[in-house]
N, C-alpha and C. Protein backbone atom coordinates (compact mmCIF):
# COMPACT_ATOMS: atom_id res chain seq x y z
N UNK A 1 100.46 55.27 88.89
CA UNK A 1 100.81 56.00 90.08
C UNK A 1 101.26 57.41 89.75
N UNK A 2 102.07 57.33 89.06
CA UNK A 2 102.51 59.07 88.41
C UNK A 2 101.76 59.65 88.25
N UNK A 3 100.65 59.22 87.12
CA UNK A 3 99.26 60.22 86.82
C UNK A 3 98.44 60.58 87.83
N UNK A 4 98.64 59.74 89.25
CA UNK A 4 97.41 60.62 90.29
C UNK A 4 98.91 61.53 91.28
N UNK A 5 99.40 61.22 91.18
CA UNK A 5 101.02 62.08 91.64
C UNK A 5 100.94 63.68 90.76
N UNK A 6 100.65 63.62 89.36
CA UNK A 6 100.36 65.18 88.39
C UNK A 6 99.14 65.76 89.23
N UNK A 7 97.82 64.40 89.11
CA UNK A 7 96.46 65.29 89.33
C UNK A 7 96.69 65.93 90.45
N UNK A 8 97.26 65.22 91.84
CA UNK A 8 97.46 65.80 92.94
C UNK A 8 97.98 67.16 93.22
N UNK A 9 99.15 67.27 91.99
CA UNK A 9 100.26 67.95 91.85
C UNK A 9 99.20 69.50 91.18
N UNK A 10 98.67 69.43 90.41
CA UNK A 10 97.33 70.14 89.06
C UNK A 10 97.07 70.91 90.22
N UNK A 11 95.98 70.15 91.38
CA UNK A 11 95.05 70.28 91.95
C UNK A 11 95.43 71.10 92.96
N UNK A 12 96.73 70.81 93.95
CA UNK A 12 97.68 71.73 94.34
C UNK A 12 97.94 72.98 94.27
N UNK A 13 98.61 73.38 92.65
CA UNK A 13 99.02 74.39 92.28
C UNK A 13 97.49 74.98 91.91
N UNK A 14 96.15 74.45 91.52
CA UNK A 14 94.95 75.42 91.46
C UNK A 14 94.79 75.88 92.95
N UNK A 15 94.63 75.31 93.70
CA UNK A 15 94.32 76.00 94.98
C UNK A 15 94.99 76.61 95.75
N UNK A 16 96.31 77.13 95.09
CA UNK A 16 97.38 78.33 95.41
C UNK A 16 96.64 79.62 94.83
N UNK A 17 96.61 78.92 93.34
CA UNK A 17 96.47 80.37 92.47
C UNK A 17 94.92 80.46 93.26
N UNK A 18 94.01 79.83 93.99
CA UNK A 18 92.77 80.41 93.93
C UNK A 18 92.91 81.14 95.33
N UNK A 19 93.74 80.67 96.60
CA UNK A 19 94.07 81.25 97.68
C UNK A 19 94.57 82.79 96.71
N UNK A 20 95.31 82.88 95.93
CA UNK A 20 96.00 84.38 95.51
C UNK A 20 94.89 85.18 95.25
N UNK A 21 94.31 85.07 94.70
CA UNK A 21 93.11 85.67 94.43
C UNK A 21 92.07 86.45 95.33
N UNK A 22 92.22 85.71 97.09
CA UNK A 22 91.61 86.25 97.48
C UNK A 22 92.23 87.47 98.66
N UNK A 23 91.68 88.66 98.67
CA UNK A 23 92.82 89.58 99.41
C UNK A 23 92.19 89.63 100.98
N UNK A 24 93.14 89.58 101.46
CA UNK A 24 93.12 89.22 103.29
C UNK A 24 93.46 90.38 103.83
N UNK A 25 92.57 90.94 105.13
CA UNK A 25 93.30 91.98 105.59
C UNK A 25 92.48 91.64 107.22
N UNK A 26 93.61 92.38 108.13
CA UNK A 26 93.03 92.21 109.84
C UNK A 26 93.15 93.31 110.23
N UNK A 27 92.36 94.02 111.33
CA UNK A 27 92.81 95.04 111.94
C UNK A 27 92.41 95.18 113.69
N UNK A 28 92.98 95.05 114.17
CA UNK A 28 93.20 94.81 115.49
C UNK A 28 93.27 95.85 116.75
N UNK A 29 92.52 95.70 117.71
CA UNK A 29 92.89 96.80 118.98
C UNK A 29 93.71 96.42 119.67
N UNK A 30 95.30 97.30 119.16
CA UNK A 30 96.39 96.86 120.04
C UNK A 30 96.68 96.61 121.63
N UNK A 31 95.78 97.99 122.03
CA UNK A 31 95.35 98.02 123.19
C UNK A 31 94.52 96.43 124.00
N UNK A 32 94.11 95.31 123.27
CA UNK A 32 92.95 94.40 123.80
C UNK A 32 94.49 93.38 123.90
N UNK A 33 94.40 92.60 125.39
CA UNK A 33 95.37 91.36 125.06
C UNK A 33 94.31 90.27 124.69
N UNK A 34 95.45 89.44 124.05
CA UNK A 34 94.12 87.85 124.02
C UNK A 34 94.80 86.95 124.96
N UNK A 35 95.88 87.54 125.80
CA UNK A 35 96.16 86.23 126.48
C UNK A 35 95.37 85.96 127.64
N UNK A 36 95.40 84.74 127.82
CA UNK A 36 94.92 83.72 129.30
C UNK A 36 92.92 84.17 128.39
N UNK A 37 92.38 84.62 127.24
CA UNK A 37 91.37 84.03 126.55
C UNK A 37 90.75 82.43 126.42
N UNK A 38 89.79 82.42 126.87
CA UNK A 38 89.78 80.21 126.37
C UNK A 38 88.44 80.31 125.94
N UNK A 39 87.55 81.03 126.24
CA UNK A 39 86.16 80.62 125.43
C UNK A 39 85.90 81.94 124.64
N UNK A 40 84.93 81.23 123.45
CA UNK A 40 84.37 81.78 122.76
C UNK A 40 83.04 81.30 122.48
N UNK A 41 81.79 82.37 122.05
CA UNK A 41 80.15 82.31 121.85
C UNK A 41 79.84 82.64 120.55
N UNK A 42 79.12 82.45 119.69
CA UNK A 42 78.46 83.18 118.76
C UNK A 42 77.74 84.52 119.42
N UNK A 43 78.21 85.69 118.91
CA UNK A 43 77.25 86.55 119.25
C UNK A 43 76.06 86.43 119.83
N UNK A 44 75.36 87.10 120.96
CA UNK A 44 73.80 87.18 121.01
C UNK A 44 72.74 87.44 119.80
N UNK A 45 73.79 88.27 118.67
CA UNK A 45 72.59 88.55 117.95
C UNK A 45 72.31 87.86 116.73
N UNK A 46 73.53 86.59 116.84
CA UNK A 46 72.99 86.10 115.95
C UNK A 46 74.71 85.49 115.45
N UNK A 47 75.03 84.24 114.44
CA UNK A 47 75.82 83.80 114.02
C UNK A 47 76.67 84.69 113.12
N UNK A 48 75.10 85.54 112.10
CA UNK A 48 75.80 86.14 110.78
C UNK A 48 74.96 86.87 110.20
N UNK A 49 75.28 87.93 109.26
CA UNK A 49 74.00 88.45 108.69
C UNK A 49 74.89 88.61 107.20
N UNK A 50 73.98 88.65 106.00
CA UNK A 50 74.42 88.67 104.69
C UNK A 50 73.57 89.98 104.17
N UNK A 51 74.01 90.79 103.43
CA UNK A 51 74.00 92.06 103.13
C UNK A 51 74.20 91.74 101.43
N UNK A 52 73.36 92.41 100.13
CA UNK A 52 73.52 92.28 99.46
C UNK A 52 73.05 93.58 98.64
N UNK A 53 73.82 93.96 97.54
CA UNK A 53 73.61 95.26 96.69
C UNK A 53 74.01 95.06 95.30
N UNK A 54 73.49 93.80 94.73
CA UNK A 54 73.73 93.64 93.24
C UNK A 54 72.69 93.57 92.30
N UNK A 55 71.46 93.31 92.64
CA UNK A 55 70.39 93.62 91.72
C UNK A 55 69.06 93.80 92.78
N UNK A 56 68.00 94.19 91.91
CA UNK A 56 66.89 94.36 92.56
C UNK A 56 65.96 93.07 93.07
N UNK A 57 66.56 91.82 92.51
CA UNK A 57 66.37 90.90 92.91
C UNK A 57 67.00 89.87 93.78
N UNK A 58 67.81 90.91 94.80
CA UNK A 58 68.85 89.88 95.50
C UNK A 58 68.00 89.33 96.66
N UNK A 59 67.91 88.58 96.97
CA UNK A 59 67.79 87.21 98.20
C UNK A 59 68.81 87.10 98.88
N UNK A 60 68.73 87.84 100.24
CA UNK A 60 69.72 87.52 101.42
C UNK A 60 69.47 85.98 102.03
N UNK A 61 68.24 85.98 102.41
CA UNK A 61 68.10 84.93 103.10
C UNK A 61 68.32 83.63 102.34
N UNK A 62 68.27 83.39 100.81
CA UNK A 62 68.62 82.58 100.24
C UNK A 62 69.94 82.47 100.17
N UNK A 63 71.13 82.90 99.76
CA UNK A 63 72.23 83.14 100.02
C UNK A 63 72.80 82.93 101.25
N UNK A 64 72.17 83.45 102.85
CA UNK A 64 72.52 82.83 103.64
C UNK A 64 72.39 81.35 103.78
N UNK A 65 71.13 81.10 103.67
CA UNK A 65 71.31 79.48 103.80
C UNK A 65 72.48 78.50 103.18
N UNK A 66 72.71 79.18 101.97
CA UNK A 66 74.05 78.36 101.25
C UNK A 66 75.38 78.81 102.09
N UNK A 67 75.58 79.78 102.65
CA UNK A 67 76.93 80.14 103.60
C UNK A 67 76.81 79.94 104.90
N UNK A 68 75.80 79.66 105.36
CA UNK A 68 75.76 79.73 106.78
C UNK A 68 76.32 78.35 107.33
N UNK A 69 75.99 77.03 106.13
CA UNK A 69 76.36 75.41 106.32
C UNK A 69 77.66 75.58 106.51
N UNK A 70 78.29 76.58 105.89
CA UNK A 70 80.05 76.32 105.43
C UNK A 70 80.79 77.15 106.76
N UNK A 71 79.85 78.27 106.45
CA UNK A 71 80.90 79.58 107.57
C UNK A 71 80.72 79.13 108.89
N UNK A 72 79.77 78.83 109.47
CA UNK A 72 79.91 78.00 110.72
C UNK A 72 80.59 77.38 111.48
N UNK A 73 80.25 75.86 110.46
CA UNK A 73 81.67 74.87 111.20
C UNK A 73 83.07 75.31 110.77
N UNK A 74 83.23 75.93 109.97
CA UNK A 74 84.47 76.39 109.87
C UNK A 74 84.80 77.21 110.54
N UNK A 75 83.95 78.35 111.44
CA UNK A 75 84.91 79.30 112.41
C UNK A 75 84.81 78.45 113.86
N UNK A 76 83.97 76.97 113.98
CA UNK A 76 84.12 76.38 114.92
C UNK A 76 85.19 75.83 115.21
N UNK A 77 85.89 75.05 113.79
CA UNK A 77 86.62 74.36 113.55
C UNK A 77 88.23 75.07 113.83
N UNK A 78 87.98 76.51 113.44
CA UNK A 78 89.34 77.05 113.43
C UNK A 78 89.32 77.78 114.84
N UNK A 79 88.51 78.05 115.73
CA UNK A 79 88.53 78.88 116.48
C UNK A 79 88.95 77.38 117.47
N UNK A 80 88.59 76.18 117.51
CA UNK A 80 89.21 75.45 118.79
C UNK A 80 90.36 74.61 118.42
N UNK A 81 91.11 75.06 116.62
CA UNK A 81 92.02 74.27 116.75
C UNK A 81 93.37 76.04 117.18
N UNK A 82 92.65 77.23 117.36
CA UNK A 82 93.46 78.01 118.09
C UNK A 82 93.49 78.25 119.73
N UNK A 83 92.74 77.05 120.06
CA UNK A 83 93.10 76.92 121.66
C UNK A 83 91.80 77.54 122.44
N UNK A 84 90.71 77.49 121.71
CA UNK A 84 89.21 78.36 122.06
C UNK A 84 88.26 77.36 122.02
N UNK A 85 87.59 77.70 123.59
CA UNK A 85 86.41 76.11 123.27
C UNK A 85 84.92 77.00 123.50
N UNK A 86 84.37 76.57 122.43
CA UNK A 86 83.01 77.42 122.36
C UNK A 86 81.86 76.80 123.75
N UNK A 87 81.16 77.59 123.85
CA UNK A 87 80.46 77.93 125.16
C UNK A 87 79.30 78.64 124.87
N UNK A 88 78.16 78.13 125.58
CA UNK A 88 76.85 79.16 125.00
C UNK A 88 76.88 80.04 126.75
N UNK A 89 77.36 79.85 127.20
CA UNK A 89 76.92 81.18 128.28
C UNK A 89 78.20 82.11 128.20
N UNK A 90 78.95 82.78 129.68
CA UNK A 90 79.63 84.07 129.34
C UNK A 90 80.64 83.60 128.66
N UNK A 91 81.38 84.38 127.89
CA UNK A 91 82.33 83.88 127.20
C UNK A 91 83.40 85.14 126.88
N UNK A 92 84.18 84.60 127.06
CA UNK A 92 85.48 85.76 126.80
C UNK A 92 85.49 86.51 125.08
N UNK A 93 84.84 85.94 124.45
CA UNK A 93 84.90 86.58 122.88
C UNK A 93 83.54 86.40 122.62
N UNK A 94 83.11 86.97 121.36
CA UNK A 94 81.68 86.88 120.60
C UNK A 94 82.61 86.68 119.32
N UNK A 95 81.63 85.89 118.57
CA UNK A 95 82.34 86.28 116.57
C UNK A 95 80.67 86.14 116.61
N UNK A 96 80.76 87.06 115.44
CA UNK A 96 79.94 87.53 114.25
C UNK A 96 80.63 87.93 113.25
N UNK A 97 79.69 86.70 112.05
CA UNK A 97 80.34 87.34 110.64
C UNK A 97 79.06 88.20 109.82
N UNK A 98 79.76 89.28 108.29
CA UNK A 98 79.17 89.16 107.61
C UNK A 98 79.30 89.03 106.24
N UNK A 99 78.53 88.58 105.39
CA UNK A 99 78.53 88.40 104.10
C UNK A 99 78.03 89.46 103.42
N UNK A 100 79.15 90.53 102.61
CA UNK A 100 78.66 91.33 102.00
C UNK A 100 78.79 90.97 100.18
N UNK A 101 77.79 91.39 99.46
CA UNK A 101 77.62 91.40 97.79
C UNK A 101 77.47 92.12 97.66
N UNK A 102 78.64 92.81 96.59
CA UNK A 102 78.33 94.34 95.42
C UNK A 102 79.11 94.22 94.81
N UNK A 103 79.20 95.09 93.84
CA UNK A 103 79.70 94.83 92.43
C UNK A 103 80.57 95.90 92.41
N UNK A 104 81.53 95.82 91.93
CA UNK A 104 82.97 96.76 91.50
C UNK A 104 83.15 96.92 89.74
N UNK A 105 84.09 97.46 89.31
CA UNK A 105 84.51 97.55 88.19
C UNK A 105 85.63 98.26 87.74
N UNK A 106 85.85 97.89 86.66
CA UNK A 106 87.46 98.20 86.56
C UNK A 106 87.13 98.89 84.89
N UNK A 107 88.01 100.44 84.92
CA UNK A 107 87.78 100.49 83.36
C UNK A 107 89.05 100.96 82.67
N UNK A 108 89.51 101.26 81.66
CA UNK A 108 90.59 101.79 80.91
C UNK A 108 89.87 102.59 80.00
N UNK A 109 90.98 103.68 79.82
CA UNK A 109 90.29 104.83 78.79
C UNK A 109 91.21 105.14 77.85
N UNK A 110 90.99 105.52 76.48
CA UNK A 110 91.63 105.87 75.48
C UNK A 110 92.90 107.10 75.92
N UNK A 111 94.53 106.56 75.79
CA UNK A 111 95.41 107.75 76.40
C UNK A 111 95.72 107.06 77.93
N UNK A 112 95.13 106.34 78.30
CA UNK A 112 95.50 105.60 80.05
C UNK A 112 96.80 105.54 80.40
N UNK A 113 97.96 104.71 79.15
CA UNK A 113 98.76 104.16 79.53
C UNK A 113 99.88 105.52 78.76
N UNK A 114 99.34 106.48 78.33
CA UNK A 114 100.60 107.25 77.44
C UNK A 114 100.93 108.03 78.28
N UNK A 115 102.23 108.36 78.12
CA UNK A 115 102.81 109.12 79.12
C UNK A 115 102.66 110.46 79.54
N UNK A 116 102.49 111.19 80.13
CA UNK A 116 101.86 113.08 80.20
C UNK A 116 102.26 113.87 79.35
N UNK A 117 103.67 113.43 78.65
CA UNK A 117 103.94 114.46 78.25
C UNK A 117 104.78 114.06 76.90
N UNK A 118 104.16 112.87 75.59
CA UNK A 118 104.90 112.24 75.20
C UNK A 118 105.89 113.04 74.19
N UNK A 119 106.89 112.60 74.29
CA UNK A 119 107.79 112.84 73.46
C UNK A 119 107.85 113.17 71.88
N UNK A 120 107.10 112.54 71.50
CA UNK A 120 107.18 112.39 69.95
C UNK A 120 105.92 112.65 69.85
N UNK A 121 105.28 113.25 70.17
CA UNK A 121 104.28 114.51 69.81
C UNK A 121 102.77 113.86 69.34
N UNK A 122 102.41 113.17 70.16
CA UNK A 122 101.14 112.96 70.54
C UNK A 122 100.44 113.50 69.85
N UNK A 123 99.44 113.95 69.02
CA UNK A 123 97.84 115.48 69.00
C UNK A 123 97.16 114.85 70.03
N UNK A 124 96.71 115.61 70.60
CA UNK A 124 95.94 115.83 72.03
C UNK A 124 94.11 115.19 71.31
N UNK A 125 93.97 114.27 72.35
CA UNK A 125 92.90 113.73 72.79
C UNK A 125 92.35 113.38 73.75
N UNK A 126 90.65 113.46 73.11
CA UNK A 126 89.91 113.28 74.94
C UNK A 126 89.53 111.87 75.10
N UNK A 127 90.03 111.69 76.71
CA UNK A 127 89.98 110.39 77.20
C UNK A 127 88.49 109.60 77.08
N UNK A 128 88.35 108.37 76.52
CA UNK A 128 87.22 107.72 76.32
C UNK A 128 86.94 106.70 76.63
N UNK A 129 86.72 106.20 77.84
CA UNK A 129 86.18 104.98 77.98
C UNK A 129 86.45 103.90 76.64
N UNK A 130 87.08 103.00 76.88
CA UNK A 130 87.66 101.90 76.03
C UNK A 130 87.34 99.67 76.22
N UNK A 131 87.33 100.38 77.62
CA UNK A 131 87.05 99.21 78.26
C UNK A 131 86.53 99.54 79.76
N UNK A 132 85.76 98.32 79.95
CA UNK A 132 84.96 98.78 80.88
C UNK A 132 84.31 97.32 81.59
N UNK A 133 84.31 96.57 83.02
CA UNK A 133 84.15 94.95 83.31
C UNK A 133 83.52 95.61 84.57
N UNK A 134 82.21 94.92 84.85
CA UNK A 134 81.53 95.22 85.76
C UNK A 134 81.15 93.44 86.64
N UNK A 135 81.90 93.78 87.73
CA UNK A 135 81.40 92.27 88.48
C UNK A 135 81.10 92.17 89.87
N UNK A 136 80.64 90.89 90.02
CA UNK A 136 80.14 91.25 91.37
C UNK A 136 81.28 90.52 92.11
N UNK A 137 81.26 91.43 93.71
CA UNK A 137 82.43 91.07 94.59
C UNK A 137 82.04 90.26 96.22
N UNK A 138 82.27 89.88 96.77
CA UNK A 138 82.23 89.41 97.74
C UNK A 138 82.58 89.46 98.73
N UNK A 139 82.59 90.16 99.53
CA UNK A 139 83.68 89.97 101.50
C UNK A 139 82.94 88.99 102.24
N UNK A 140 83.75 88.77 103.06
CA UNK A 140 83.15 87.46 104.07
C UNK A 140 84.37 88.37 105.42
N UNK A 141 83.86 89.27 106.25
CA UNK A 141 83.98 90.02 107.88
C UNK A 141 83.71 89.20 108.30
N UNK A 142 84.87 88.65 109.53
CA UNK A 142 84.58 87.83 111.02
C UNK A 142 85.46 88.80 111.98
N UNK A 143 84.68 89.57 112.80
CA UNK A 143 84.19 90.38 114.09
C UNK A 143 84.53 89.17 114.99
N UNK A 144 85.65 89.86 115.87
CA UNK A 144 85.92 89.12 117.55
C UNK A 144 85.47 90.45 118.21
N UNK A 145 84.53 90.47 119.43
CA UNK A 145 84.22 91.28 120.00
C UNK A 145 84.02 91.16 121.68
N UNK A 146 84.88 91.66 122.36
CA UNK A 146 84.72 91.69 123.88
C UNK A 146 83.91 91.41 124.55
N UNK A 147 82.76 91.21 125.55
CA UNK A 147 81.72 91.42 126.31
C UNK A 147 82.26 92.01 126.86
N UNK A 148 83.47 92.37 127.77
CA UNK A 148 83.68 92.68 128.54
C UNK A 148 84.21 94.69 128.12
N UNK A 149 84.65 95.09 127.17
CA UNK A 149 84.41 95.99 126.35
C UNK A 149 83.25 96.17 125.69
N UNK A 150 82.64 95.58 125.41
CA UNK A 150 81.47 95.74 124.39
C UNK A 150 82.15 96.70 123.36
N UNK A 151 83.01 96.17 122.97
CA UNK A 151 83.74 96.97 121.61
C UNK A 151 84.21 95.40 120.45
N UNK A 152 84.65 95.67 119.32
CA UNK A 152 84.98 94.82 118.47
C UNK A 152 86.85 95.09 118.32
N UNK A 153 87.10 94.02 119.14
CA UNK A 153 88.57 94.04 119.24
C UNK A 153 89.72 93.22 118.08
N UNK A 154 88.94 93.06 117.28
CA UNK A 154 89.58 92.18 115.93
C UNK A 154 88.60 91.99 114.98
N UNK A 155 89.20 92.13 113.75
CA UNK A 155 88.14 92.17 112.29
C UNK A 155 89.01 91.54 111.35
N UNK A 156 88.87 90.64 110.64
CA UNK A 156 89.46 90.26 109.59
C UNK A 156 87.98 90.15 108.23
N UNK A 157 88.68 90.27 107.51
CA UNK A 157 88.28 90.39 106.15
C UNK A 157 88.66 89.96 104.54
N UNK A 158 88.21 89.32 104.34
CA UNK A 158 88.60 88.65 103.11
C UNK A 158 87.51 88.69 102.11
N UNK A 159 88.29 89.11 100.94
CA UNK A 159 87.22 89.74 99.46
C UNK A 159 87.41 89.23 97.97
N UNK A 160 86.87 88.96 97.74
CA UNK A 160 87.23 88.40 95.93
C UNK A 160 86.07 88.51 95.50
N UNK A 161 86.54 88.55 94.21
CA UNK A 161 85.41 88.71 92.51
C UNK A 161 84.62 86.95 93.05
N UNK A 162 83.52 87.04 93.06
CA UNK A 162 82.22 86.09 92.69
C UNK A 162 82.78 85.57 91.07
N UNK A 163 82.90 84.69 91.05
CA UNK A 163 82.73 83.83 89.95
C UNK A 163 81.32 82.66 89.83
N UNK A 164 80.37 83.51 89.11
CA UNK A 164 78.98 83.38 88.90
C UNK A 164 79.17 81.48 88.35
N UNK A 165 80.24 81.37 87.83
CA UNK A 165 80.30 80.06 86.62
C UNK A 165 80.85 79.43 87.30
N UNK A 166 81.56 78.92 89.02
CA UNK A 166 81.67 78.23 89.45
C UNK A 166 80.81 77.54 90.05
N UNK A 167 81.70 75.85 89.93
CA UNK A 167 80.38 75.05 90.52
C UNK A 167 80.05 75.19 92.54
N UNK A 168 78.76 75.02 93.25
CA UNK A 168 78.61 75.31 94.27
C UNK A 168 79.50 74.31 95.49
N UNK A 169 80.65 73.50 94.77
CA UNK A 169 81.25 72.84 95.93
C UNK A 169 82.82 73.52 95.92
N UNK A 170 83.07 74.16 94.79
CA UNK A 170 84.10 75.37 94.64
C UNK A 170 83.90 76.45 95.40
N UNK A 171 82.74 76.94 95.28
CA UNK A 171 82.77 78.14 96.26
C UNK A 171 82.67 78.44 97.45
N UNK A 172 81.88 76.73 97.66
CA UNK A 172 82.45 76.74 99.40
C UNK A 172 83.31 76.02 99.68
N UNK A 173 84.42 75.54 99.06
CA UNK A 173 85.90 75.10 99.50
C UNK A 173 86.45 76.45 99.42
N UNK A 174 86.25 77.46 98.92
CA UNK A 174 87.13 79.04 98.63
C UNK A 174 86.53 79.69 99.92
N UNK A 175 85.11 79.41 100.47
CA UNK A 175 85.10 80.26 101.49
C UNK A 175 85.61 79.29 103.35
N UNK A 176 84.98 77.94 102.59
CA UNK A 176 86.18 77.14 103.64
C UNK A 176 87.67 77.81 103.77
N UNK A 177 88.14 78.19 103.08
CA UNK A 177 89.48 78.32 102.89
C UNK A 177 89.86 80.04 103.02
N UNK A 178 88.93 80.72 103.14
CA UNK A 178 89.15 82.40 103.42
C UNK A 178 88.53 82.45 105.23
N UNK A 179 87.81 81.44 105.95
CA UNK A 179 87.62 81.51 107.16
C UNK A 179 88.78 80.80 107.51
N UNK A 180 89.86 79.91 107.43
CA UNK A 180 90.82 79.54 108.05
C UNK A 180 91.62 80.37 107.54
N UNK A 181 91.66 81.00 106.42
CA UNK A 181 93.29 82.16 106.30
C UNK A 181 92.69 83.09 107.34
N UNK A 182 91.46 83.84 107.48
CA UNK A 182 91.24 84.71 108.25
C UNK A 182 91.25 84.81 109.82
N UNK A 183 90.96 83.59 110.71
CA UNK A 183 91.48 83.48 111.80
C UNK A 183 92.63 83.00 111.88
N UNK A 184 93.63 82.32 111.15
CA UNK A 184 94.69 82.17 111.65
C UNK A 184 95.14 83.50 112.12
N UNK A 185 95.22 84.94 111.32
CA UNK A 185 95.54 85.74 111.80
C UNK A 185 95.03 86.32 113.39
N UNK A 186 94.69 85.21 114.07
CA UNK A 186 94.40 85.79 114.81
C UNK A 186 95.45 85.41 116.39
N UNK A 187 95.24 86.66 117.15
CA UNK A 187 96.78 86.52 117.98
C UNK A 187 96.78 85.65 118.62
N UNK A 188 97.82 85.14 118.79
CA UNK A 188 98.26 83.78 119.33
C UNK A 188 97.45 83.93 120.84
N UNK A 189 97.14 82.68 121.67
CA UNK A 189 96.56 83.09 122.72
C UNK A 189 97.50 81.93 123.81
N UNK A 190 98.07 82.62 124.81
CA UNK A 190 99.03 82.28 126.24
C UNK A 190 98.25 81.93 127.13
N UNK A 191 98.72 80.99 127.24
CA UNK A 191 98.11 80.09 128.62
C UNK A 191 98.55 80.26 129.94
């Protein structure tokens, strides 16, 4: 009994550190209320679109098919346990997401960390590239958008490093898990 009490315990504390990892941000039209809101539609133009800029061989449409199973029921799932019942005709909200891929990098250069003006007398050198990590990144945008504005009155966004070497039921429990951090932020809705 103890030993599945640790694994539980293991398994736990990994899916903290992997929630940390991913950075969350919302930005909102203060001006839009959401109260007395109750339905929501998938966009007209579509559920989602995936956007990709990492090699000359990228496959959107392949890539969608693997996110589209996950991102789906999950903004179904979170959007009616926030009090929203989806509807294919008018509807008080639209969501559209998208899936963007590109690659970032991070570098350090010879002199980075020394101070401007060191004390104990440095000889002057030119900064050189030392290190240098090139990877690919990920956002997953879910767009709430008015009909009734025809404007986009809420955006949340959530981004992390692609980890190429994870297995494919990891990466969609991580994006399971960046569509429910990302609508929770979304404003409470009054009945």
């Amino acid at each position: 009994m103890s030993g599945a009490l640790i694994a539980i315990a293991c398994t736990a504390g990994t899916i903290a550190i992997e929630a940390a990892k991913t950075d969350i941000t919302v930005d909102a039209d203060k001006t839009f209320s959401f109260a007395g809101l109750r339905s929501w539609a998938w966009h007209p133009e579509g559920a989602g679109d995936v956007r990709m800029a990492i090699s000359a061989r990228d496959d959107p449409a392949r890539v969608a098919a693997r996110v589209d199973p996950v991102i789906v029921p999950a903004v179904e799932r979170e959007m009616r346990a926030r009090g929203f019942t989806q509807t294919t005709g008018a509807a008080d909200l639209y969501v559209h997401y998208y899936v963007l891929a590109t690659v970032n990098q991070d570098s350090q250069y010879l002199g980075q960390f020394v101070a401007p003006v060191p004390e104990w007398g440095l000889p002057p050198f030119a900064p050189v590239t030392t290190a240098l990590s090139i990877y690919p990144v990920g956002t997953l945008i879910i767009d709430l958008t008015s009909p009734t504005r025809q404007a986009i009155v809420w955006r949340g966004a959530a981004k992390r490093k692609i980890d190429i070497e994870r297995p494919d039921e990891e990466r969609r429990a991580v994006l399971d898990r960046a569509v429910r951090d990302l609508l929770k932020k979304i404003p409470a809705v009054r009945k």
